[in-house]
Protein backbone atom coordinates (compact mmCIF):
# COMPACT_ATOMS: atom_id res chain seq x y z
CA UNK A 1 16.44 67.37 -39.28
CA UNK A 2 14.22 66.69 -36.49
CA UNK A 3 11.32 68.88 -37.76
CA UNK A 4 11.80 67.02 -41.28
CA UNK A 5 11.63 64.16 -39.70
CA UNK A 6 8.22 65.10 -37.80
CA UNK A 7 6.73 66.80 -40.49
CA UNK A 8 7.23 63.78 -42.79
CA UNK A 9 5.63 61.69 -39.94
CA UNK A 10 2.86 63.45 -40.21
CA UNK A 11 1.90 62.97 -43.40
CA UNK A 12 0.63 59.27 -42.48
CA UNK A 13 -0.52 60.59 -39.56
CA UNK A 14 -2.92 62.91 -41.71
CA UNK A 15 -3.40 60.93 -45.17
CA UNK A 16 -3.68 57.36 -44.11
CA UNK A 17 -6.86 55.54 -43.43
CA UNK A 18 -7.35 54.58 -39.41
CA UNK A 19 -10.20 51.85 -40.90
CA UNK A 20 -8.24 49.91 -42.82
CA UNK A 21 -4.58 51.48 -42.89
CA UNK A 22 -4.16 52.69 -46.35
CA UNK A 23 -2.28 55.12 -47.46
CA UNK A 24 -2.96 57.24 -50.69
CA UNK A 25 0.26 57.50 -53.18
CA UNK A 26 -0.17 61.15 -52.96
CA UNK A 27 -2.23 64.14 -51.56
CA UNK A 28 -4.34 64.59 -54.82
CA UNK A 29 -8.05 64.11 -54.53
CA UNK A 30 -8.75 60.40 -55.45
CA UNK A 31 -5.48 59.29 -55.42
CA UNK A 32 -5.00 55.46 -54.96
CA UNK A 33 -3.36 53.78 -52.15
CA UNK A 34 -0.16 51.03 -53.38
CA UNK A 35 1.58 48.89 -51.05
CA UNK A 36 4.71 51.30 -51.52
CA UNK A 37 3.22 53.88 -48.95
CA UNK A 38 1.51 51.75 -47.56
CA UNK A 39 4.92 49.64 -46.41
CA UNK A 40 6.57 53.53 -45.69
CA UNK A 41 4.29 53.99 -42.98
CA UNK A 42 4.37 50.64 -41.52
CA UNK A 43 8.05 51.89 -40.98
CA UNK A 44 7.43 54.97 -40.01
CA UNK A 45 5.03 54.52 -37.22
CA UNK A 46 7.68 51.95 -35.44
CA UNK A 47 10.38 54.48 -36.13
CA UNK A 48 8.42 56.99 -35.06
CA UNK A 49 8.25 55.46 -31.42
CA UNK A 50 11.83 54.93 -31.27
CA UNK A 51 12.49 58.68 -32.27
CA UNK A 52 9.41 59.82 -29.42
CA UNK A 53 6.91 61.41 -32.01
CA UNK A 54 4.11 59.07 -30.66
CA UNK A 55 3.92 56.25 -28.14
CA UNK A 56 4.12 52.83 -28.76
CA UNK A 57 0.21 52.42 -27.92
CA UNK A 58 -0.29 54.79 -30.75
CA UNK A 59 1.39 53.13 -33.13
CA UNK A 60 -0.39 49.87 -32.38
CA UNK A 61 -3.86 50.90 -33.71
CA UNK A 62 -2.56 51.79 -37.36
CA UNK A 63 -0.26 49.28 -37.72
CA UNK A 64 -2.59 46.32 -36.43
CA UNK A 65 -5.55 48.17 -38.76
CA UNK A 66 -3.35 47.99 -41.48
CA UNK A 67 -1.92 44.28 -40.88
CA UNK A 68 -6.04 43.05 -40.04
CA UNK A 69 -7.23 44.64 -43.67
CA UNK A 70 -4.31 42.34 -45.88
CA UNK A 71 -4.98 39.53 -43.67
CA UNK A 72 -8.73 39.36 -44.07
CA UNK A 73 -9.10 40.97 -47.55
CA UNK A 74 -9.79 38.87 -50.85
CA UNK A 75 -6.81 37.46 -52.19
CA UNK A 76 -7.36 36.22 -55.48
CA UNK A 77 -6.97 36.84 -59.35
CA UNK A 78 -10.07 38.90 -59.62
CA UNK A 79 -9.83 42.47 -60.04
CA UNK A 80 -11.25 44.01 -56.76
CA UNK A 81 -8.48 41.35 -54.86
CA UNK A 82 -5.91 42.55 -52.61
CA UNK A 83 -3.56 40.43 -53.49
């Protein structure tokens, strides 16, 4: 269960942006990011900590990345908007 649980982990270790914390709905080329993974990995990185797979420094970059880009990005009804 544990290497499940790691190897999960890392797939928003590997797949998610470090810019802007996004996280693509799959692995295929050009796949678009929802707030569904997006929300996952939030999770995971603070569960992550608690299970030891990274420290809680490490978990602050992503999470804060991801937290910075909703906060500052276009919220509106046009059709680039975040929200």
């Amino acid at each position: 269960m544990d290497r499940l649980q790691r190897e999960t982990f890392g797939y928003f270790l590997k797949e998610s942006n470090r810019a802007n914390g996004m996280v693509p709905d799959n692995t295929r080329k050009g796949s678009h990011a929802s707030i569904a993974p997006i929300g996952f990995a939030l999770t995971a990185y603070t569960t992550s900590v608690e299970r030891g797979f990274i420290t809680r420094a490490e978990d602050i970059e992503p999470t804060l990345a991801t937290l910075r880009f909703f906060r500052d990005s276009e919220h509106s009804e046009e059709a680039d908007a975040t929200g």
